[in-house]
Protein backbone atom coordinates (compact mmCIF):
# COMPACT_ATOMS: atom_id res chain seq x y z
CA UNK A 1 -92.63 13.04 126.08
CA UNK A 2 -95.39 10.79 126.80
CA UNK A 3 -97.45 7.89 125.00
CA UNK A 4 -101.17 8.25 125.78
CA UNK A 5 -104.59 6.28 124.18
CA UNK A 6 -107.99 6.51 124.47
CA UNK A 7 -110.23 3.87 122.70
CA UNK A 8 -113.69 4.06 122.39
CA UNK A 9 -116.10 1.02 121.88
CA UNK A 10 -119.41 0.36 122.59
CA UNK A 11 -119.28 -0.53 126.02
CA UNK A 12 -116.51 2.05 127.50
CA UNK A 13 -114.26 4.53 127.26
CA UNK A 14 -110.50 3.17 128.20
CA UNK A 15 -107.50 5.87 128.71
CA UNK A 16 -103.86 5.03 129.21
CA UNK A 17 -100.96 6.76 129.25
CA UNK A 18 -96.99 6.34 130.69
CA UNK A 19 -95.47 8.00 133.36
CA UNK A 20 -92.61 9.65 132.05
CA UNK A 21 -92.26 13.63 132.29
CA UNK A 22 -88.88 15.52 130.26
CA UNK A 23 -87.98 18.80 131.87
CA UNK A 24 -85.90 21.20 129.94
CA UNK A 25 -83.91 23.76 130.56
CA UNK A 26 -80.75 26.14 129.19
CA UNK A 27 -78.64 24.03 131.20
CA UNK A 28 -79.98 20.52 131.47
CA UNK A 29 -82.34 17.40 130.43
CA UNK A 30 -84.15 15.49 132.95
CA UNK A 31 -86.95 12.71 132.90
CA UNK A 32 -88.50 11.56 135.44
CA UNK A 33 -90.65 8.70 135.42
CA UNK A 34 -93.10 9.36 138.47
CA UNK A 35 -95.82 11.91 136.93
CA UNK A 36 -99.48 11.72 136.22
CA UNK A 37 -100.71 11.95 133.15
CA UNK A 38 -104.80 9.81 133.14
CA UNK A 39 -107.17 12.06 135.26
CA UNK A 40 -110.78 11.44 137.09
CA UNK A 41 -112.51 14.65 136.41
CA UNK A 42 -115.76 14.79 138.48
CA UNK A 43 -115.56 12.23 141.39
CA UNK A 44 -118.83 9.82 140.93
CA UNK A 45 -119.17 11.62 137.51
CA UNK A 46 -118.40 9.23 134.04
CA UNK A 47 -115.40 11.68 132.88
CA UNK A 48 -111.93 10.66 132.36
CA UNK A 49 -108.88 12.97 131.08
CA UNK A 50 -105.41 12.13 130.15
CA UNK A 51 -102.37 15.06 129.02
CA UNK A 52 -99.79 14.93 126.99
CA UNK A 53 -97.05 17.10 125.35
CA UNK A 54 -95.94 20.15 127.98
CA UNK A 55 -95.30 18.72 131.71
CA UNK A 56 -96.22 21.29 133.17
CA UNK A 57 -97.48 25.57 133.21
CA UNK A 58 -94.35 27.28 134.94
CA UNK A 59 -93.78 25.56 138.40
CA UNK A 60 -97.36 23.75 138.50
CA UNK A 61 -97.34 20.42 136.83
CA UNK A 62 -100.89 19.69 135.03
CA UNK A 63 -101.34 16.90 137.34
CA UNK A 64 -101.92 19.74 139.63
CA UNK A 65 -103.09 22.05 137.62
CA UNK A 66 -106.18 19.08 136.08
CA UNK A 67 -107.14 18.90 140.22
CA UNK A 68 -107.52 22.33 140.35
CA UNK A 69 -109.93 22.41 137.05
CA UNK A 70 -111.70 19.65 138.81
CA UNK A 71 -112.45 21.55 142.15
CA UNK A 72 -113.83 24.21 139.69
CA UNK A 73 -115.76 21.85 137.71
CA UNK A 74 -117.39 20.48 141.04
CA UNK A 75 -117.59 23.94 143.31
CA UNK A 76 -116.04 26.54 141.00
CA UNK A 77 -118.62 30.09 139.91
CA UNK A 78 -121.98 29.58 137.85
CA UNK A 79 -120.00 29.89 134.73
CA UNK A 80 -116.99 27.32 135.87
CA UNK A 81 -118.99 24.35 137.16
CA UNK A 82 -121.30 21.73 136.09
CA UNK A 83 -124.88 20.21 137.32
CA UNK A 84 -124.17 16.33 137.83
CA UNK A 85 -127.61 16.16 136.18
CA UNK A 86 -127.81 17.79 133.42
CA UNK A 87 -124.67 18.48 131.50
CA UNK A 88 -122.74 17.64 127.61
CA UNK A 89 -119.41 16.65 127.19
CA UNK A 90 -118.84 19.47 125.14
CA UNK A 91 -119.88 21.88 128.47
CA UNK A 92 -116.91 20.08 130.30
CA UNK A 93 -114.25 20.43 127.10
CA UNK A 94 -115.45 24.02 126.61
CA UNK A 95 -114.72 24.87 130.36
CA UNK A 96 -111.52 22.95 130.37
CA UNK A 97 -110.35 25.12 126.99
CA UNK A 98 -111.41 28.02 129.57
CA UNK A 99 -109.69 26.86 132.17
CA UNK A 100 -106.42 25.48 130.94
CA UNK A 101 -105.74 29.00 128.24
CA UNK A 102 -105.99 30.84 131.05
CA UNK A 103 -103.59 29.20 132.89
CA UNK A 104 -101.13 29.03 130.03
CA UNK A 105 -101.58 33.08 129.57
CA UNK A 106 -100.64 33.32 133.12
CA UNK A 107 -96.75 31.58 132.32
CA UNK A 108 -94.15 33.97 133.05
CA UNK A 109 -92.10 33.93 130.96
CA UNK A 110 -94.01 32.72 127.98
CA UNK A 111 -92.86 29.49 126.70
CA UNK A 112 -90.71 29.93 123.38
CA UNK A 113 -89.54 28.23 120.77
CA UNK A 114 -92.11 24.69 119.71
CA UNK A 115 -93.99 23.60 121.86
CA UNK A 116 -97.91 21.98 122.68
CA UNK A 117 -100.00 21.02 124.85
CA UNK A 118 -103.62 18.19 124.20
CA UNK A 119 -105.91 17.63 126.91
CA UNK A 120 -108.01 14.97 125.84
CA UNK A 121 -111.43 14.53 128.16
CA UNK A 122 -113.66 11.29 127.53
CA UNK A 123 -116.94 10.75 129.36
CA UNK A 124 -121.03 10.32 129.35
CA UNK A 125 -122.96 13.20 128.98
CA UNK A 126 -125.73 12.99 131.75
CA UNK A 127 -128.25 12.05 128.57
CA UNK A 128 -125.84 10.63 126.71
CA UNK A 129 -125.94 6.46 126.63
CA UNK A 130 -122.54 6.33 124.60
CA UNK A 131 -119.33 8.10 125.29
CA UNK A 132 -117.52 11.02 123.70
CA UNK A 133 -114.22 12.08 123.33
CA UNK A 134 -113.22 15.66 122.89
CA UNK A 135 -109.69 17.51 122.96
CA UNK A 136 -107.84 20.86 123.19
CA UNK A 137 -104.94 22.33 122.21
CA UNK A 138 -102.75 24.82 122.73
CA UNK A 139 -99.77 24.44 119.93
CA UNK A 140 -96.84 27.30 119.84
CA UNK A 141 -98.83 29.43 121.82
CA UNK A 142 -102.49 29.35 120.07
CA UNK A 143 -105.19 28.33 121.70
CA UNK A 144 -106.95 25.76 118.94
CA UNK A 145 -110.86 25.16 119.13
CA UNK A 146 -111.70 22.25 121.23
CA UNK A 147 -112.06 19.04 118.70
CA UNK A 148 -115.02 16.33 119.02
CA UNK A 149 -112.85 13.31 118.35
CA UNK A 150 -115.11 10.86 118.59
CA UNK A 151 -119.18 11.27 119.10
CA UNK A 152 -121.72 9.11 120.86
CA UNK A 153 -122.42 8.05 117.30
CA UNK A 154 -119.05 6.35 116.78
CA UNK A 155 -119.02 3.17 116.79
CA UNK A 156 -115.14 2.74 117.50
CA UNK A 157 -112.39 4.67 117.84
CA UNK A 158 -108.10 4.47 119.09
CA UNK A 159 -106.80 7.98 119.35
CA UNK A 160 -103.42 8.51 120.49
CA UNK A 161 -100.64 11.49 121.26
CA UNK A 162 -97.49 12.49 122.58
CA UNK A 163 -94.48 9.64 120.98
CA UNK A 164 -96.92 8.36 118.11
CA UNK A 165 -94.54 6.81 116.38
CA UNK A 166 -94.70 3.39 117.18
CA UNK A 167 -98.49 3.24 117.57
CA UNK A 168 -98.82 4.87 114.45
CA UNK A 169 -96.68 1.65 113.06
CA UNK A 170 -98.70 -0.56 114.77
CA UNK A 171 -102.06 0.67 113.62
CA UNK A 172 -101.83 2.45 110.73
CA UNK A 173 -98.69 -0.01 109.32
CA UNK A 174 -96.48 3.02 108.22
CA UNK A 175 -94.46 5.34 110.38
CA UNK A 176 -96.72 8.72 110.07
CA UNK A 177 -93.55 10.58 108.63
CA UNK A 178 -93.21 8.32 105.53
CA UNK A 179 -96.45 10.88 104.51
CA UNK A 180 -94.68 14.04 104.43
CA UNK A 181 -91.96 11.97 102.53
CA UNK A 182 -94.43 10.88 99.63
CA UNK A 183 -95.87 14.11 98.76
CA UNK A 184 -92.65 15.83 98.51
CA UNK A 185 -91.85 13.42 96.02
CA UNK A 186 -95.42 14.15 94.21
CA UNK A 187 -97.54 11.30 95.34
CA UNK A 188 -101.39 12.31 94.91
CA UNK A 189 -103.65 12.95 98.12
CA UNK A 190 -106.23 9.52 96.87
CA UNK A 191 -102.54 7.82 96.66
CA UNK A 192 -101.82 8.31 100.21
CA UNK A 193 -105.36 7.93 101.23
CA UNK A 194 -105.04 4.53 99.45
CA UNK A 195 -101.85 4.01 101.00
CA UNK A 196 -103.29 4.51 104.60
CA UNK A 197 -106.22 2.23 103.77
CA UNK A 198 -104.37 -1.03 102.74
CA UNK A 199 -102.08 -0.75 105.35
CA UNK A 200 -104.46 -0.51 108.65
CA UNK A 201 -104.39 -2.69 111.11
CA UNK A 202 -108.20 -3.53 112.21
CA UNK A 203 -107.41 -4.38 115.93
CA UNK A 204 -110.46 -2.99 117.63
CA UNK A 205 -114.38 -4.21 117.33
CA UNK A 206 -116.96 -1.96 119.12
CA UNK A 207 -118.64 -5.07 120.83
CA UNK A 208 -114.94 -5.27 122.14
CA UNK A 209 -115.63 -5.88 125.86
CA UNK A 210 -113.96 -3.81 128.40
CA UNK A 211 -111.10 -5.97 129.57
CA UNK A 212 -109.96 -6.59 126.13
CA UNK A 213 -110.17 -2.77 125.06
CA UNK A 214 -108.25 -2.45 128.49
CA UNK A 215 -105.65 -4.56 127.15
CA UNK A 216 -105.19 -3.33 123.90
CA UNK A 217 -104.65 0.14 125.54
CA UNK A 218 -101.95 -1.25 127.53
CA UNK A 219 -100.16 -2.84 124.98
CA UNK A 220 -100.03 0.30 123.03
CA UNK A 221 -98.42 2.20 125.78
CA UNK A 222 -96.20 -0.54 126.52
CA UNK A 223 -94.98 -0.79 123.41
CA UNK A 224 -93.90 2.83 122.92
CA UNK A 225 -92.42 2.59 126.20
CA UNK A 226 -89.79 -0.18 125.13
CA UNK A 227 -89.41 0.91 121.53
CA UNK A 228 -88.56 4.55 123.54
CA UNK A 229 -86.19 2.62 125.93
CA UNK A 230 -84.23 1.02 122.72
CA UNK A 231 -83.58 4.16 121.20
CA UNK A 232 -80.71 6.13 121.49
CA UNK A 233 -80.95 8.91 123.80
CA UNK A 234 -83.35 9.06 126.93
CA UNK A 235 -85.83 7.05 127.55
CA UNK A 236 -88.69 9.80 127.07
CA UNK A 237 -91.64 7.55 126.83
CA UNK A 238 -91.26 5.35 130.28
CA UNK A 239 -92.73 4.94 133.93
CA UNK A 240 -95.33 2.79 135.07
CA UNK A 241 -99.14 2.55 132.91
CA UNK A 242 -101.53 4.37 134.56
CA UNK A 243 -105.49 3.18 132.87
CA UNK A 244 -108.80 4.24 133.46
CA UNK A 245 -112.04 3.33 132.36
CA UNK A 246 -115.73 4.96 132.25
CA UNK A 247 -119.01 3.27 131.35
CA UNK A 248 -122.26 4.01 131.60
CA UNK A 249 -123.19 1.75 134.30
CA UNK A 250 -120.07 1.74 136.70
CA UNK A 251 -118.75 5.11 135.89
CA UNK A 252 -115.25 5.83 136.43
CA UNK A 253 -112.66 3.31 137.85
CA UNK A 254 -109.43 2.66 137.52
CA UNK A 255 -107.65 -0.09 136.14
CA UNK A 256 -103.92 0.33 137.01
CA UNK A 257 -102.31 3.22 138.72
CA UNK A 258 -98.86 4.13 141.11
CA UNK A 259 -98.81 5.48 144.77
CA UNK A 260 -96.06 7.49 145.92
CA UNK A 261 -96.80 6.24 149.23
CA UNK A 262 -97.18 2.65 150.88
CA UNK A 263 -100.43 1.67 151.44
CA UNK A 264 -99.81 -0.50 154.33
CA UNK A 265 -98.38 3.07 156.08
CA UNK A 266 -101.77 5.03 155.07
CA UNK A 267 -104.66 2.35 155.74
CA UNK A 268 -107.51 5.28 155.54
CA UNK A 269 -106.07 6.62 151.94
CA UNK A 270 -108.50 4.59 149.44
CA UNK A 271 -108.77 7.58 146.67
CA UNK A 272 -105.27 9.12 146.78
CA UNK A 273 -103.84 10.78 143.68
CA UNK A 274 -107.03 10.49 141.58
């Protein structure tokens, strides 16, 4: 499972997500808590992606797999790439949709049973002064439109997927499931819309600046990471927080993120698992 956010205020885009990857299969359950999950799509570009849902297409994990989109993103056919200069963040979700159902069409065997997969990509557009965030799906083996989730118009957004439970308590004040509860006992769409409404939690400003939207995108993750590690079962929301930021002035950078490997033993690796 996984716990990822992306928030969206004025100044940046900040997306954070845990580390923890749940591999099924007939005859066992594993999690691991060393994968990769928050993305830099175009080095020197303002893009940022972050996964969450399936671990992985067959053998290749979409850690892997989200490199290999960005090699065709940078040096990939006419119709696979981008010009640094003049592209939309809708181009790069388009070709990631592309990209990413074509790679799911090529799992053999085809997954069964449910399952999804969300890609979410947040970035500048290279006329663009405020940041998008768009994301596709592939649920139970349909390829869903790509979605505009939040548009250079909006002023503030906190998206979030994978474990939502706790988040969704957090910010919304009500476990998400409670909904499905109500209208099976016959409580009115503008009753649950009223519902939502009183119980928000208004925790982000879009003058927010970017440490402080950085911090509220850790907390998030952190939180569903212990509330995950309390509940019985695995732990399938766990790891270390990886974090990354774009703005319009300083692009991408990271925040937070884990090595597999010592730095101190690789002095000349400055940009490793990016």
């Amino acid at each position: 499972m996984t716990a990822c956010v992306a928030i969206k205020v004025h100044d940046c885009l900040v997306f954070a997500a845990d580390s923890a990857v749940t591999l099924r299969s007939p005859t066992s359950f594993n999690v691991y808590n060393h994968g990769y999950k928050v993305f830099n799509l175009y080095k020197g570009l303002p893009i940022v992606a972050m996964t969450a849902g399936m671990g992985n297409f067959g053998a290749a994990s979409i850690s892997t797999l989200a490199k290999d989109f960005r090699i065709t993103l940078t040096r990939g056919s006419a119709a696979e790439c981008i010009d640094r200069r003049n592209y939309t963040m809708k181009e790069v979700a388009t070709k990631a949709r592309c990209f990413f159902s074509k790679k799911y069409g090529e799992i053999d065997p085809p997954p069964s049973g449910a399952h999804s997969f969300e890609f979410w990509i947040g970035g500048y557009g290279s006329n663009e002064l405020l940041g998008e965030i768009w994301k596709l799906e592939i649920r139970d083996g349909i390829v869903m439109d790509i979605d505009q989730i939040a548009s250079a118009a909006t002023e503030n957004k906190i998206c979030w997927g994978g474990q939502v439970n706790v988040i969704s308590r957090i910010l919304l004040g009500i476990d998400p499931n409670i909904f499905h509860d109500l209208q099976n006992i016959g409580i009115a769409e503008s009753d649950l819309q009223t519902i939502r409404d009183r119980n928000q939690t208004p925790l982000l400003e879009s003058s927010m600046p970017v440490q402080d939207a950085v911090d509220l995108a850790d907390f998030l993750v952190y939180a569903a990471k212990r509330y995950s590690a309390f509940l019985p079962g695995a732990a399938v929301v766990g790891g270390e927080t990886d974090i990354a930021t774009v703005t319009r002035h300083e692009g991408f950078k990271w925040i937070q993120r884990k090595h597999f490997y010592h730095s101190h033993l690789n002095p000349m690796e400055t940009d490793h698992v990016s």
